[in-house]
C-alpha atoms as a PDB file:
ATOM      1  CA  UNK A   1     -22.043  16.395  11.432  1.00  0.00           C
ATOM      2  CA  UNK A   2     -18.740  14.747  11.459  1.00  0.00           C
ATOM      3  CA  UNK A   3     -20.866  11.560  13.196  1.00  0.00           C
ATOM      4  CA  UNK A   4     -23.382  11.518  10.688  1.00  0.00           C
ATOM      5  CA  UNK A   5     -21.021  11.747   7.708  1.00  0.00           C
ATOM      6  CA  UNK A   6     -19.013   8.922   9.317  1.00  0.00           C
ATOM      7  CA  UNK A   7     -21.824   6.338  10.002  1.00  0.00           C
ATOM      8  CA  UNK A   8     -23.067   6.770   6.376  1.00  0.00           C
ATOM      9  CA  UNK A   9     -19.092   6.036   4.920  1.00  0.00           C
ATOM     10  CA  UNK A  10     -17.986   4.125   7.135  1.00  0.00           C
ATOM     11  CA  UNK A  11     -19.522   0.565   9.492  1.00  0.00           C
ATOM     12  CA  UNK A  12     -18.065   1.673  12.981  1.00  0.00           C
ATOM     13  CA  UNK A  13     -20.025   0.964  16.400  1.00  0.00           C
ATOM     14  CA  UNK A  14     -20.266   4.128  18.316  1.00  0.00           C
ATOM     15  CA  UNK A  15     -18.142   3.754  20.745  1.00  0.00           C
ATOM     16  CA  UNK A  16     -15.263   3.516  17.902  1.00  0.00           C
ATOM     17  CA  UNK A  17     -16.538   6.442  16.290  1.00  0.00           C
ATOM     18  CA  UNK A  18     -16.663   8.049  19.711  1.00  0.00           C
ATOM     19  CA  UNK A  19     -13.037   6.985  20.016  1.00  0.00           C
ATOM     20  CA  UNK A  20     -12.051   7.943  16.614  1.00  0.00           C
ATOM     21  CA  UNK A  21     -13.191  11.759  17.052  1.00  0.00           C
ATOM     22  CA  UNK A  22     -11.738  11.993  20.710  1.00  0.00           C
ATOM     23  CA  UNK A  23      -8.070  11.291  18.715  1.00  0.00           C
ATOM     24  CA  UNK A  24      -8.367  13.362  16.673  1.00  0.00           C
ATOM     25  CA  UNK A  25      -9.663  16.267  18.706  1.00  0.00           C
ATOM     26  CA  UNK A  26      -6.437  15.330  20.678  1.00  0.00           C
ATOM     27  CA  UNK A  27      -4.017  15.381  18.006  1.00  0.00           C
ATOM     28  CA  UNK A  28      -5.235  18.661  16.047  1.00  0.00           C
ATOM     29  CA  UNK A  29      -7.163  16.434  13.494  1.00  0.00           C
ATOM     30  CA  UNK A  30      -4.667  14.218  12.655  1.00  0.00           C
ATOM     31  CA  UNK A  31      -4.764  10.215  13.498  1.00  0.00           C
ATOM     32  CA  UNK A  32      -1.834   9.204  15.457  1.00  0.00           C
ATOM     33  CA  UNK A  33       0.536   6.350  14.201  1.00  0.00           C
ATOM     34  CA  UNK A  34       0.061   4.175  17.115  1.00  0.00           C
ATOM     35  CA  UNK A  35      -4.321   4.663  16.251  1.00  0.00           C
ATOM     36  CA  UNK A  36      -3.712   3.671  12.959  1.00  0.00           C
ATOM     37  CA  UNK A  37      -1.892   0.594  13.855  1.00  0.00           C
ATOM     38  CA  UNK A  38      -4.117  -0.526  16.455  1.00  0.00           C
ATOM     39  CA  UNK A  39      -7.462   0.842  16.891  1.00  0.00           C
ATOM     40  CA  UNK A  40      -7.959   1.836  13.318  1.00  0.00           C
ATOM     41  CA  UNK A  41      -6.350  -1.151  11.351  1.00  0.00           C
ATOM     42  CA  UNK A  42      -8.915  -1.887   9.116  1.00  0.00           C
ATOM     43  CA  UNK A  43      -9.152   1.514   7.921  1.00  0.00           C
ATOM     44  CA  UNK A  44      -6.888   2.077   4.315  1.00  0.00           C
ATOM     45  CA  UNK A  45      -4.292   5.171   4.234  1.00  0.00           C
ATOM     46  CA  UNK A  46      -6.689   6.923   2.024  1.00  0.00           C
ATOM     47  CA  UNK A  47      -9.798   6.477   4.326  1.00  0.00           C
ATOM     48  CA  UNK A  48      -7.765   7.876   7.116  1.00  0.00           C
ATOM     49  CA  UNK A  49      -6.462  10.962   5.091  1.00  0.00           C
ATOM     50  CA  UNK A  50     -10.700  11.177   4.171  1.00  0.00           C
ATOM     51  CA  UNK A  51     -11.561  11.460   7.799  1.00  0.00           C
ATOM     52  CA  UNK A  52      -8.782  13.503   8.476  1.00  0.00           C
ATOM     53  CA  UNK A  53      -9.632  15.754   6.120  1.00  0.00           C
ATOM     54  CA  UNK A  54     -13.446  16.258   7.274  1.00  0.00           C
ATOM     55  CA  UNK A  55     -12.361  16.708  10.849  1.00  0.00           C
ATOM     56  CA  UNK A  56     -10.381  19.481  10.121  1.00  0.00           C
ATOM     57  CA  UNK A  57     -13.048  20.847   7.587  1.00  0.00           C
ATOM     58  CA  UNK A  58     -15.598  20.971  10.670  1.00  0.00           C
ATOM     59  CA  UNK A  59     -13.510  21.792  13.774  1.00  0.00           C
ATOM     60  CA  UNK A  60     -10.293  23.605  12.939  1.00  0.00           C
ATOM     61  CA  UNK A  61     -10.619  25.669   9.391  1.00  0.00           C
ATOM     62  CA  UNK A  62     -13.797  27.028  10.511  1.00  0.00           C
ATOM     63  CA  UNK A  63     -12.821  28.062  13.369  1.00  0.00           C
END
Protein backbone atom coordinates (compact mmCIF):
# COMPACT_ATOMS: atom_id res chain seq x y z
CA UNK A 1 0.00 0.00 0.00
CA UNK A 2 2.56 2.41 1.13
CA UNK A 3 4.42 1.41 -2.52
CA UNK A 4 1.51 1.98 -4.47
CA UNK A 5 0.55 5.30 -2.86
CA UNK A 6 4.18 6.38 -3.37
CA UNK A 7 4.66 5.55 -7.13
CA UNK A 8 1.36 7.39 -7.93
CA UNK A 9 2.76 10.84 -5.78
CA UNK A 10 5.85 10.61 -6.23
CA UNK A 11 8.62 9.63 -9.68
CA UNK A 12 11.08 7.33 -7.64
CA UNK A 13 12.80 4.11 -9.29
CA UNK A 14 12.24 1.19 -7.07
CA UNK A 15 15.13 0.66 -5.69
CA UNK A 16 14.78 4.35 -4.04
CA UNK A 17 11.46 3.60 -2.95
CA UNK A 18 12.82 0.32 -1.66
CA UNK A 19 15.41 2.43 0.12
CA UNK A 20 13.08 5.03 1.27
CA UNK A 21 10.72 2.46 3.23
CA UNK A 22 13.78 0.41 4.65
CA UNK A 23 14.64 4.08 6.57
CA UNK A 24 11.99 4.53 7.71
CA UNK A 25 11.12 1.10 9.02
CA UNK A 26 14.56 1.72 10.73
CA UNK A 27 13.94 4.92 12.27
CA UNK A 28 10.22 4.31 13.64
CA UNK A 29 8.76 6.16 10.53
CA UNK A 30 10.66 9.03 10.63
CA UNK A 31 13.37 10.11 7.76
CA UNK A 32 16.70 10.62 9.21
CA UNK A 33 18.59 14.01 8.74
CA UNK A 34 21.51 12.57 7.05
CA UNK A 35 18.48 10.73 4.29
CA UNK A 36 17.11 13.90 3.78
CA UNK A 37 20.30 15.52 2.91
CA UNK A 38 21.56 12.94 0.74
CA UNK A 39 19.44 10.29 -0.59
CA UNK A 40 16.25 12.24 -0.46
CA UNK A 41 17.36 15.82 -1.61
CA UNK A 42 14.98 16.46 -4.07
CA UNK A 43 12.20 15.74 -1.88
CA UNK A 44 10.59 19.32 -0.14
CA UNK A 45 10.13 19.37 3.87
CA UNK A 46 6.49 19.00 3.30
CA UNK A 47 6.74 15.89 0.97
CA UNK A 48 8.86 14.28 3.57
CA UNK A 49 6.46 15.10 6.55
CA UNK A 50 3.61 13.49 3.69
CA UNK A 51 5.47 10.25 3.53
CA UNK A 52 6.19 10.30 6.98
CA UNK A 53 2.95 10.61 7.83
CA UNK A 54 1.55 7.57 5.61
CA UNK A 55 4.25 5.30 6.93
CA UNK A 56 3.23 5.65 10.24
CA UNK A 57 -0.55 5.55 9.19
CA UNK A 58 0.19 1.90 7.71
CA UNK A 59 2.86 0.34 9.96
CA UNK A 60 2.91 1.83 13.44
CA UNK A 61 -0.77 3.37 14.45
CA UNK A 62 -2.34 0.31 13.28
CA UNK A 63 -0.50 -1.74 14.89
Amino acid sequence: MLKKNLDEAYEMPDKLVALLINFLGQNNGSLSKRARQKEFSLLTENEIESIEKLYKEIFIDHN
